[in-house]
PDB file of N, CA and C in Angstrom:
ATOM      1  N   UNK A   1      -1.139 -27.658 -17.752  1.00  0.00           N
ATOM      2  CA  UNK A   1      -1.728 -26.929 -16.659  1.00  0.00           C
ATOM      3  C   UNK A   1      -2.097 -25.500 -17.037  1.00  0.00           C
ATOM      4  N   UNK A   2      -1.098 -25.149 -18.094  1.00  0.00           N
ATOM      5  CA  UNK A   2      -1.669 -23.591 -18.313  1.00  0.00           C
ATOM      6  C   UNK A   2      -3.080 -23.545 -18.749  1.00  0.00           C
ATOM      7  N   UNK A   3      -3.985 -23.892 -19.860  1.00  0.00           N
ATOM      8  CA  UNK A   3      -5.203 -24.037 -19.535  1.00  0.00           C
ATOM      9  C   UNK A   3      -6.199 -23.994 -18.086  1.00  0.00           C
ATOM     10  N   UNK A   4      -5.760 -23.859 -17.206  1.00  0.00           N
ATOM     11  CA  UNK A   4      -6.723 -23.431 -15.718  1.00  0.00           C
ATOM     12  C   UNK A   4      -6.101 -22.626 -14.997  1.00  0.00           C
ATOM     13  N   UNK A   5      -6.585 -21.927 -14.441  1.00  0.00           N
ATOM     14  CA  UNK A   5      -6.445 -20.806 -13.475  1.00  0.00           C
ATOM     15  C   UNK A   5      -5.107 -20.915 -12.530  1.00  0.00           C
ATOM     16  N   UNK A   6      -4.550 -20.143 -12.577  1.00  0.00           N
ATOM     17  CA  UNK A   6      -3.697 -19.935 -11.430  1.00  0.00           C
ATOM     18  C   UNK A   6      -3.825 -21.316 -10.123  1.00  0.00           C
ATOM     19  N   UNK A   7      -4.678 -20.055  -9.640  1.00  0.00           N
ATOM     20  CA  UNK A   7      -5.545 -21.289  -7.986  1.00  0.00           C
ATOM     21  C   UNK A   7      -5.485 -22.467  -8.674  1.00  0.00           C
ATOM     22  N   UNK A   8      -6.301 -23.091  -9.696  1.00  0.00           N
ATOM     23  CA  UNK A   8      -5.775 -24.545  -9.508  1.00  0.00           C
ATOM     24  C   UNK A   8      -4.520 -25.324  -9.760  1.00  0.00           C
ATOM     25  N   UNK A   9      -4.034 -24.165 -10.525  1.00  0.00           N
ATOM     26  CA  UNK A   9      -2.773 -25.163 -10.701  1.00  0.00           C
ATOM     27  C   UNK A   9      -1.593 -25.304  -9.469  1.00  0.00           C
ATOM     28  N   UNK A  10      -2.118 -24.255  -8.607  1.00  0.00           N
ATOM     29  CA  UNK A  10      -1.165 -24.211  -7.235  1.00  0.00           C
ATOM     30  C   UNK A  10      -1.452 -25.050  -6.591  1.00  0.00           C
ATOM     31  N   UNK A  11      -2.339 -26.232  -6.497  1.00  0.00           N
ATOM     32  CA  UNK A  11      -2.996 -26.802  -5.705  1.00  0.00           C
ATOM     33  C   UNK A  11      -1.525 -28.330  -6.204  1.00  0.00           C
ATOM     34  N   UNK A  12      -1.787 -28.104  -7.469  1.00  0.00           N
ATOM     35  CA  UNK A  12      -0.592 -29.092  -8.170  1.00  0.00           C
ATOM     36  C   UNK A  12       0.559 -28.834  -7.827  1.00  0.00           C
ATOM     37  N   UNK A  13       0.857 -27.456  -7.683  1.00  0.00           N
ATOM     38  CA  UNK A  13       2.536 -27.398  -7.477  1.00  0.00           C
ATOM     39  C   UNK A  13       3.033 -27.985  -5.658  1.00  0.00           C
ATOM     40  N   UNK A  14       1.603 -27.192  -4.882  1.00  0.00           N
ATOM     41  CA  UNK A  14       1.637 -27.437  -3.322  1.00  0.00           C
ATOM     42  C   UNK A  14       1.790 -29.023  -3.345  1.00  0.00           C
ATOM     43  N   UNK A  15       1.235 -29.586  -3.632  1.00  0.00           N
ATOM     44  CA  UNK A  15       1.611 -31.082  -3.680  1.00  0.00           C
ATOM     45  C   UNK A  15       2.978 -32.084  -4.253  1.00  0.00           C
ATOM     46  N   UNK A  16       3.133 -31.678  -5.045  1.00  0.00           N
ATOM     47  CA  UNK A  16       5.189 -31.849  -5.327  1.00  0.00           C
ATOM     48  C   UNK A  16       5.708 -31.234  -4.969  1.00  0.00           C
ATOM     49  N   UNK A  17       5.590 -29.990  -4.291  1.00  0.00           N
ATOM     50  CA  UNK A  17       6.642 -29.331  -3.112  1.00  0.00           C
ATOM     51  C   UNK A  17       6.594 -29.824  -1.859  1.00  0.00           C
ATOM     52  N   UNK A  18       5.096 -30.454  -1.717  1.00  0.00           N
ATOM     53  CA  UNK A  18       4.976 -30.796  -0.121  1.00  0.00           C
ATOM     54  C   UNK A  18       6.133 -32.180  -0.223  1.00  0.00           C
ATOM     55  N   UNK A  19       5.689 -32.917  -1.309  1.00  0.00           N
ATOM     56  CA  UNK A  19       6.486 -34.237  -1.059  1.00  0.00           C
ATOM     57  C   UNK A  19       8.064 -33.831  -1.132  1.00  0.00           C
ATOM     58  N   UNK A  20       8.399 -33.121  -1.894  1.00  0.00           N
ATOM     59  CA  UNK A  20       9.729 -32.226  -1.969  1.00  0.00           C
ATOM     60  C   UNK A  20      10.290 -31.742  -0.487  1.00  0.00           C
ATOM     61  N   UNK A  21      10.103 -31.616   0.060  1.00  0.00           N
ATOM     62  CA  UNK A  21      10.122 -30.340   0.950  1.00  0.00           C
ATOM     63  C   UNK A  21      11.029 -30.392   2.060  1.00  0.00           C
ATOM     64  N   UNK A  22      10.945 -31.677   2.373  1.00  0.00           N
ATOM     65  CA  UNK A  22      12.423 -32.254   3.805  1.00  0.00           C
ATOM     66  C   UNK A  22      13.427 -31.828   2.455  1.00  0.00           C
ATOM     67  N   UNK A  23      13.519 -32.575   1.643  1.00  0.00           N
ATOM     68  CA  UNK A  23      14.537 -32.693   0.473  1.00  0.00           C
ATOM     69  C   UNK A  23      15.381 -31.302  -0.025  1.00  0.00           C
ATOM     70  N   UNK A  24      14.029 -30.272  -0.016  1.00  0.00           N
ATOM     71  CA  UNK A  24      14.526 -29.140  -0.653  1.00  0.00           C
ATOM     72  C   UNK A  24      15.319 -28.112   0.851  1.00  0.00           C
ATOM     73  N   UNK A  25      15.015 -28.618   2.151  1.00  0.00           N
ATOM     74  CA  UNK A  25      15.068 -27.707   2.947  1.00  0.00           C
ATOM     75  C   UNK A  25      16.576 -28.490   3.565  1.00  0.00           C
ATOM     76  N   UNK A  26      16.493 -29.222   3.109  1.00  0.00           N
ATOM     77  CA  UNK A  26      18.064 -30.302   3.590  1.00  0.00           C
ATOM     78  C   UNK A  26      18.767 -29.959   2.633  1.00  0.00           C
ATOM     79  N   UNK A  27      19.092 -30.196   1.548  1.00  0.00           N
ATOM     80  CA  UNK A  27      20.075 -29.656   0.455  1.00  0.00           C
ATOM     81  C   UNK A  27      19.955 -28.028   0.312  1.00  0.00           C
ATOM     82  N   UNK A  28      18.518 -27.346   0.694  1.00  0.00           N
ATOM     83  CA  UNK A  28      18.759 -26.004   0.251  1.00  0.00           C
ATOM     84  C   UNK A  28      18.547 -25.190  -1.063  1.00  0.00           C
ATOM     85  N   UNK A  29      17.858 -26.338  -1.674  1.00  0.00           N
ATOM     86  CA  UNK A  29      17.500 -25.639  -3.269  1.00  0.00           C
ATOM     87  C   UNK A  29      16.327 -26.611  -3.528  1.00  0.00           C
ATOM     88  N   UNK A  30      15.714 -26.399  -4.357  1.00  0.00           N
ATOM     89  CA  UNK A  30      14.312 -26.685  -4.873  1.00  0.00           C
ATOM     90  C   UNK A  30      14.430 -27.776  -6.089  1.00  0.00           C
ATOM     91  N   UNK A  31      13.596 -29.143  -5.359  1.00  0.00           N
ATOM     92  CA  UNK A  31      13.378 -29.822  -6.506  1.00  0.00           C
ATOM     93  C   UNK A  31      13.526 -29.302  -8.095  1.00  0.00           C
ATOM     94  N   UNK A  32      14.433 -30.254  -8.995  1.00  0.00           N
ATOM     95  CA  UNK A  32      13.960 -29.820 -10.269  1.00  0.00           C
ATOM     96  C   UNK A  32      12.512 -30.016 -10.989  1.00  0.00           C
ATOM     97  N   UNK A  33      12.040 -30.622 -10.225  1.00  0.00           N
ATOM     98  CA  UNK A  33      10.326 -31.344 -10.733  1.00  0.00           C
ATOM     99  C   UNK A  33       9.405 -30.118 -10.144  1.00  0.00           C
ATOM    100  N   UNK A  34      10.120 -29.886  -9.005  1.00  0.00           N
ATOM    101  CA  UNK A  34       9.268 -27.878  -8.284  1.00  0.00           C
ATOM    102  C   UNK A  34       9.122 -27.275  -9.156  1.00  0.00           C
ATOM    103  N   UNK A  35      10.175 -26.897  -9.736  1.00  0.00           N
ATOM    104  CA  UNK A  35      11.048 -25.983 -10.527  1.00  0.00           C
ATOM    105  C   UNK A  35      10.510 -25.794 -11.573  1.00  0.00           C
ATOM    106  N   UNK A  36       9.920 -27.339 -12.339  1.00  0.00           N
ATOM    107  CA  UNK A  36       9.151 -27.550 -13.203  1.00  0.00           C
ATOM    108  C   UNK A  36       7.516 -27.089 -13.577  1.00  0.00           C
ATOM    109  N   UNK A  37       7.297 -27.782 -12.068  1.00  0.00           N
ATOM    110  CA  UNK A  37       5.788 -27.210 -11.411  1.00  0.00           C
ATOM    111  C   UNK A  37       5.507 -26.264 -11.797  1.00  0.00           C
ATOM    112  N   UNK A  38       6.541 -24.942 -10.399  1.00  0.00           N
ATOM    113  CA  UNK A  38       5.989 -23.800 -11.318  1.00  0.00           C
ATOM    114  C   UNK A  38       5.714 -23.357 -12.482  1.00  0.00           C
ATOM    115  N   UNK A  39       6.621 -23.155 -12.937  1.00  0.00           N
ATOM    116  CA  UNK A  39       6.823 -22.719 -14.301  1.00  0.00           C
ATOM    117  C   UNK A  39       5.682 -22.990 -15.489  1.00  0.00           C
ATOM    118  N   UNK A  40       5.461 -24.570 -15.290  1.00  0.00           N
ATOM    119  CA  UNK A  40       4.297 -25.829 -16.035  1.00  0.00           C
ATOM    120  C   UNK A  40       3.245 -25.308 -15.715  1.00  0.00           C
ATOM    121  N   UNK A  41       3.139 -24.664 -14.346  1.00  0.00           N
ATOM    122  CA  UNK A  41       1.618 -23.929 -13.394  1.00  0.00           C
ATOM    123  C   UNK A  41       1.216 -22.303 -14.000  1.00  0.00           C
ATOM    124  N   UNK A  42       2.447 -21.652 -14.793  1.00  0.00           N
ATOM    125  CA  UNK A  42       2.088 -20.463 -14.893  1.00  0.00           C
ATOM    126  C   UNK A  42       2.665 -19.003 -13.948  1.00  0.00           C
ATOM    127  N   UNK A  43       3.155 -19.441 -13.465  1.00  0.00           N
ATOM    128  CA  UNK A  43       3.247 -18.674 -12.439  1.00  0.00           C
ATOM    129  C   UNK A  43       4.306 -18.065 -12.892  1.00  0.00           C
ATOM    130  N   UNK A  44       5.357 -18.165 -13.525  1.00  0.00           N
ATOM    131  CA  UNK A  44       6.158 -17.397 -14.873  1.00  0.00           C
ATOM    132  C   UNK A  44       5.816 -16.029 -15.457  1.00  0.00           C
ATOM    133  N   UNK A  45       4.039 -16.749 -16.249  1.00  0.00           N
ATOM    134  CA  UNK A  45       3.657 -15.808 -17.194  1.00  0.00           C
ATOM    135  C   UNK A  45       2.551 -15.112 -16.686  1.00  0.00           C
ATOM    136  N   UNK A  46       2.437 -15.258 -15.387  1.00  0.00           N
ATOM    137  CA  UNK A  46       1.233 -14.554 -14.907  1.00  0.00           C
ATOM    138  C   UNK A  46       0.916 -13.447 -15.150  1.00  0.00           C
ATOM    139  N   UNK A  47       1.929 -12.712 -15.173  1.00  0.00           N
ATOM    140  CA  UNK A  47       1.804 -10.957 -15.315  1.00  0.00           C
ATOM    141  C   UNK A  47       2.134 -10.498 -16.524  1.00  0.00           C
ATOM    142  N   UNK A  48       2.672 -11.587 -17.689  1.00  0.00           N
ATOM    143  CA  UNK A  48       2.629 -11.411 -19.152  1.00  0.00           C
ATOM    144  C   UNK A  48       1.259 -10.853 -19.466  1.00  0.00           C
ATOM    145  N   UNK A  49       1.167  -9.660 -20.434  1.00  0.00           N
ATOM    146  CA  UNK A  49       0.164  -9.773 -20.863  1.00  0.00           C
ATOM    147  C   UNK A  49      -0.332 -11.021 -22.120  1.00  0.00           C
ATOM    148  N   UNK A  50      -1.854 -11.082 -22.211  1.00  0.00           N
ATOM    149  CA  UNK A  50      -2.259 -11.882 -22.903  1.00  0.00           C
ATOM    150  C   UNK A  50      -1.714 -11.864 -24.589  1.00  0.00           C
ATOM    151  N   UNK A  51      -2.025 -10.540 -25.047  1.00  0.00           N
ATOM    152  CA  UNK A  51      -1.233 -10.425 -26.895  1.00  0.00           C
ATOM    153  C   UNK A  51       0.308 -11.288 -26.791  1.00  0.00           C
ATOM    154  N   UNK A  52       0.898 -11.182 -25.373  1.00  0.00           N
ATOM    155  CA  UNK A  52       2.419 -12.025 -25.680  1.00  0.00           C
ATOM    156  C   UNK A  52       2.036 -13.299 -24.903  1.00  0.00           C
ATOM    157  N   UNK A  53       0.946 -13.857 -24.803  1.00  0.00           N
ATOM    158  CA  UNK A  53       1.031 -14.879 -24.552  1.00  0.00           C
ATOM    159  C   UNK A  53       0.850 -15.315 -23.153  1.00  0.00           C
ATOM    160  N   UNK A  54       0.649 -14.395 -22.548  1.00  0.00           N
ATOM    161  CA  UNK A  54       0.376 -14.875 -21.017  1.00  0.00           C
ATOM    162  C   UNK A  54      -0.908 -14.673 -20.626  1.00  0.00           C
ATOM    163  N   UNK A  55      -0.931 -14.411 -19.045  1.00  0.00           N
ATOM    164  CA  UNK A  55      -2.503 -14.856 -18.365  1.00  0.00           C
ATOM    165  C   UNK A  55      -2.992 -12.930 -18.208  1.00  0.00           C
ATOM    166  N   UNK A  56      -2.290 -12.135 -18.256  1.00  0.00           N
ATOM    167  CA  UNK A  56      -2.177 -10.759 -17.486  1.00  0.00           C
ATOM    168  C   UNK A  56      -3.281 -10.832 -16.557  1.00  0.00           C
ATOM    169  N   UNK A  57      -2.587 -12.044 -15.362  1.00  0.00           N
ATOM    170  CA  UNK A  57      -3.264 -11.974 -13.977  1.00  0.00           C
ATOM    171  C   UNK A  57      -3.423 -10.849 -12.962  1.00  0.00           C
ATOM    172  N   UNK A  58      -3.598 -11.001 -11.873  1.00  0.00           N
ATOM    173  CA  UNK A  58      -3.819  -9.585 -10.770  1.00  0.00           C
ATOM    174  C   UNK A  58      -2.942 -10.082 -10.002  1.00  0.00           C
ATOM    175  N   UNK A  59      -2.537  -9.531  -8.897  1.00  0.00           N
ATOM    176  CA  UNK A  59      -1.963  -9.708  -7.744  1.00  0.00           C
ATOM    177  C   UNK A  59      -2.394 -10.427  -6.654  1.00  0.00           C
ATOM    178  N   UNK A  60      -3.875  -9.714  -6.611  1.00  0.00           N
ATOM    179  CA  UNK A  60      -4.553 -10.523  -5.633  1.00  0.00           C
ATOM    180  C   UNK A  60      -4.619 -12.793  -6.463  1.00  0.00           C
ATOM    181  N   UNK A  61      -5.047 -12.816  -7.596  1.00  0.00           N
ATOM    182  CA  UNK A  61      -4.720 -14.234  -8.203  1.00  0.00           C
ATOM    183  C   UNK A  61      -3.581 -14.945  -7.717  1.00  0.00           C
ATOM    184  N   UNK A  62      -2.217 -14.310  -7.891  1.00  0.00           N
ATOM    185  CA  UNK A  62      -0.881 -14.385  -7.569  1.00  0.00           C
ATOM    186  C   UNK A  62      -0.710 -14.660  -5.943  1.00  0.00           C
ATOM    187  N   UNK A  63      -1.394 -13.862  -4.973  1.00  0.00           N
ATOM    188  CA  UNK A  63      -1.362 -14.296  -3.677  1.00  0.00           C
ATOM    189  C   UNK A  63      -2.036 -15.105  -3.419  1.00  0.00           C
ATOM    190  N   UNK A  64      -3.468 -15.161  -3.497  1.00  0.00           N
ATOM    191  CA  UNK A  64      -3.953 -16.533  -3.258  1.00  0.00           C
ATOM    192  C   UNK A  64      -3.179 -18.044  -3.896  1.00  0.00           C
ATOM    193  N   UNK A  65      -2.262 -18.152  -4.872  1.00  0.00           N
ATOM    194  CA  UNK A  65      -1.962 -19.358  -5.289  1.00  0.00           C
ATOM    195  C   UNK A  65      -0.822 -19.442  -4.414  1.00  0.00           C
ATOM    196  N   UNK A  66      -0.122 -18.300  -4.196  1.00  0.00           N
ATOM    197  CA  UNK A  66       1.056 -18.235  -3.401  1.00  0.00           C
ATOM    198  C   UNK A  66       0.944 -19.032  -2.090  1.00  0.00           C
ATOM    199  N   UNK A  67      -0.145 -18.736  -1.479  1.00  0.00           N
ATOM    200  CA  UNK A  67      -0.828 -18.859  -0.381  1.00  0.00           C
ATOM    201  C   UNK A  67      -0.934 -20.636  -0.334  1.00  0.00           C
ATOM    202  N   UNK A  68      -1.350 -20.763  -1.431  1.00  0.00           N
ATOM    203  CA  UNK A  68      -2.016 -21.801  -1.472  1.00  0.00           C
ATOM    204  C   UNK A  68      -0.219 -23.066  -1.540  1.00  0.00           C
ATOM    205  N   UNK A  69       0.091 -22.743  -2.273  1.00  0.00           N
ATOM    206  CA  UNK A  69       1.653 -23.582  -2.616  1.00  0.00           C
ATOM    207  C   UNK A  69       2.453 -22.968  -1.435  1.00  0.00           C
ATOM    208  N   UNK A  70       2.402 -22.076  -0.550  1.00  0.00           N
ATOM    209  CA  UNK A  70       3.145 -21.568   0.756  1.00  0.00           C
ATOM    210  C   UNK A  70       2.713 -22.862   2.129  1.00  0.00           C
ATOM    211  N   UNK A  71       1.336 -23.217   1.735  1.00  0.00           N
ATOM    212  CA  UNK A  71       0.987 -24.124   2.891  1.00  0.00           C
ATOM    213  C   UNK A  71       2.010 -25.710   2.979  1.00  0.00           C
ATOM    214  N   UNK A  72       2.613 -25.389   1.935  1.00  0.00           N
ATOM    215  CA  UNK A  72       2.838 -26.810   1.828  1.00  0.00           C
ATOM    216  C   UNK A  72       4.517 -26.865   1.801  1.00  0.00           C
ATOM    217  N   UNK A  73       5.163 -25.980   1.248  1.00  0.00           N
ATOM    218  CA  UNK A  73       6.840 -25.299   1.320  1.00  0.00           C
ATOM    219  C   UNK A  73       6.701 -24.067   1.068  1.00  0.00           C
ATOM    220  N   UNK A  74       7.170 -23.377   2.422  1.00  0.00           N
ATOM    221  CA  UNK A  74       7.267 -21.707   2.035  1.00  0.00           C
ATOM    222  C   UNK A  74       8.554 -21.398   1.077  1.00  0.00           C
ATOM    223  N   UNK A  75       9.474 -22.045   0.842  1.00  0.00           N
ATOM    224  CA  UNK A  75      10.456 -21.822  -0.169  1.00  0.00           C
ATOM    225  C   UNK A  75       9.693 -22.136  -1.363  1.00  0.00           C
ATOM    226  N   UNK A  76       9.215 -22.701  -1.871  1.00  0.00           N
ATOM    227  CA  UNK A  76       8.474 -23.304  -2.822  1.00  0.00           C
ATOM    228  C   UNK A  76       7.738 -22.081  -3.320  1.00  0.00           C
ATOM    229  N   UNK A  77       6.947 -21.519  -2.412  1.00  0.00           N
ATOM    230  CA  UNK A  77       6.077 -20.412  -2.536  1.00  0.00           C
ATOM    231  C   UNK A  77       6.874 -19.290  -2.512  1.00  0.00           C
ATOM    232  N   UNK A  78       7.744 -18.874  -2.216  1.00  0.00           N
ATOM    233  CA  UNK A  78       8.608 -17.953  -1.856  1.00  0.00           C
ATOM    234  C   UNK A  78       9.105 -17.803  -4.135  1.00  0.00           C
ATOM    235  N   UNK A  79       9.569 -18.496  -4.206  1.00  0.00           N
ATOM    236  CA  UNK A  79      10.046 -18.580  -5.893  1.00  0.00           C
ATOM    237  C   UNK A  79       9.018 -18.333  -6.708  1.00  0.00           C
ATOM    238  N   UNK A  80       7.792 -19.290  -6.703  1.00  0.00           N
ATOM    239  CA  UNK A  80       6.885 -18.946  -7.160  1.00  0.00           C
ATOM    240  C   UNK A  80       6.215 -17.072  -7.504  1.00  0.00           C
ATOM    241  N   UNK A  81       6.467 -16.816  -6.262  1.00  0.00           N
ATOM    242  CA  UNK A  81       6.164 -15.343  -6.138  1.00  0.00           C
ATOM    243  C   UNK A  81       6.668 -14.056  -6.768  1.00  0.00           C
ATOM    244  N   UNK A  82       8.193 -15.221  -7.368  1.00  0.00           N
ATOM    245  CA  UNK A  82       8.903 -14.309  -8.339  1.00  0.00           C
ATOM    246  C   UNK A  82       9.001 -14.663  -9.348  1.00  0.00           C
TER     247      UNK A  82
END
Protein backbone atom coordinates (compact mmCIF):
# COMPACT_ATOMS: atom_id res chain seq x y z
CA UNK A 1 0.00 0.00 0.00
CA UNK A 2 2.81 2.36 0.62
CA UNK A 3 3.22 2.99 -3.07
CA UNK A 4 -0.25 5.28 -3.19
CA UNK A 5 -1.22 8.13 -1.49
CA UNK A 6 -2.32 8.44 1.86
CA UNK A 7 -6.26 9.05 0.74
CA UNK A 8 -6.18 5.85 -0.91
CA UNK A 9 -4.88 3.77 1.29
CA UNK A 10 -7.42 5.03 4.02
CA UNK A 11 -10.09 3.97 1.99
CA UNK A 12 -8.38 0.29 2.77
CA UNK A 13 -7.88 0.74 6.33
CA UNK A 14 -11.81 2.34 6.68
CA UNK A 15 -12.91 -0.92 5.42
CA UNK A 16 -11.17 -3.50 7.97
CA UNK A 17 -11.98 -1.20 10.69
CA UNK A 18 -15.52 -0.90 9.58
CA UNK A 19 -15.78 -4.76 9.62
CA UNK A 20 -13.68 -4.57 12.92
CA UNK A 21 -15.54 -2.19 14.69
CA UNK A 22 -18.53 -3.87 17.00
CA UNK A 23 -15.36 -6.11 17.84
CA UNK A 24 -12.95 -3.36 18.61
CA UNK A 25 -15.58 -1.23 20.56
CA UNK A 26 -16.73 -4.45 22.66
CA UNK A 27 -13.32 -5.64 23.80
CA UNK A 28 -11.91 -2.02 23.67
CA UNK A 29 -8.76 -2.29 21.65
CA UNK A 30 -8.19 -2.45 17.98
CA UNK A 31 -8.07 -5.30 15.69
CA UNK A 32 -4.57 -6.69 15.16
CA UNK A 33 -5.29 -6.73 11.26
CA UNK A 34 -6.32 -2.56 12.06
CA UNK A 35 -3.28 -2.30 13.63
CA UNK A 36 -1.74 -3.74 10.66
CA UNK A 37 -3.74 -1.57 8.22
CA UNK A 38 -2.47 1.33 9.49
CA UNK A 39 0.79 1.03 9.73
CA UNK A 40 0.77 -1.21 5.99
CA UNK A 41 -1.29 2.30 4.89
CA UNK A 42 1.49 4.66 5.96
CA UNK A 43 0.13 6.51 8.26
CA UNK A 44 3.28 5.73 10.61
CA UNK A 45 5.63 7.38 8.18
CA UNK A 46 3.68 10.11 7.01
CA UNK A 47 5.53 12.89 8.53
CA UNK A 48 8.97 10.99 8.05
CA UNK A 49 10.79 12.85 5.83
CA UNK A 50 11.46 11.34 2.40
CA UNK A 51 15.81 10.98 2.65
CA UNK A 52 14.63 8.54 5.82
CA UNK A 53 12.28 6.95 4.00
CA UNK A 54 8.97 8.30 4.40
CA UNK A 55 6.14 10.25 2.55
CA UNK A 56 6.98 13.95 4.36
CA UNK A 57 3.16 14.40 3.99
CA UNK A 58 1.09 17.67 5.13
CA UNK A 59 -1.43 17.77 7.64
CA UNK A 60 -4.05 18.72 5.63
CA UNK A 61 -3.19 14.78 3.61
CA UNK A 62 -3.24 13.34 7.22
CA UNK A 63 -6.82 14.80 7.92
CA UNK A 64 -8.46 14.00 4.99
CA UNK A 65 -7.42 10.15 5.35
CA UNK A 66 -8.24 10.52 8.97
CA UNK A 67 -11.51 11.65 7.92
CA UNK A 68 -11.84 9.22 5.63
CA UNK A 69 -10.94 5.89 8.08
CA UNK A 70 -13.00 8.09 11.02
CA UNK A 71 -16.26 7.37 8.87
CA UNK A 72 -16.06 3.99 9.42
CA UNK A 73 -14.41 3.58 13.38
CA UNK A 74 -13.59 6.75 15.08
CA UNK A 75 -11.16 4.72 17.31
CA UNK A 76 -9.62 3.40 14.30
CA UNK A 77 -9.12 6.94 13.10
CA UNK A 78 -8.39 8.29 16.35
CA UNK A 79 -4.75 5.94 16.32
CA UNK A 80 -4.22 6.47 12.98
CA UNK A 81 -3.86 10.19 13.73
CA UNK A 82 -1.04 9.34 15.91
Amino acid sequence: MLDQPLSSTAVDVAAIAARCAADAEARRQLDLDVVKAIVTAGFARHFVPVSCGGEAGTFAELMRAVVTVGEACAATAWCASL
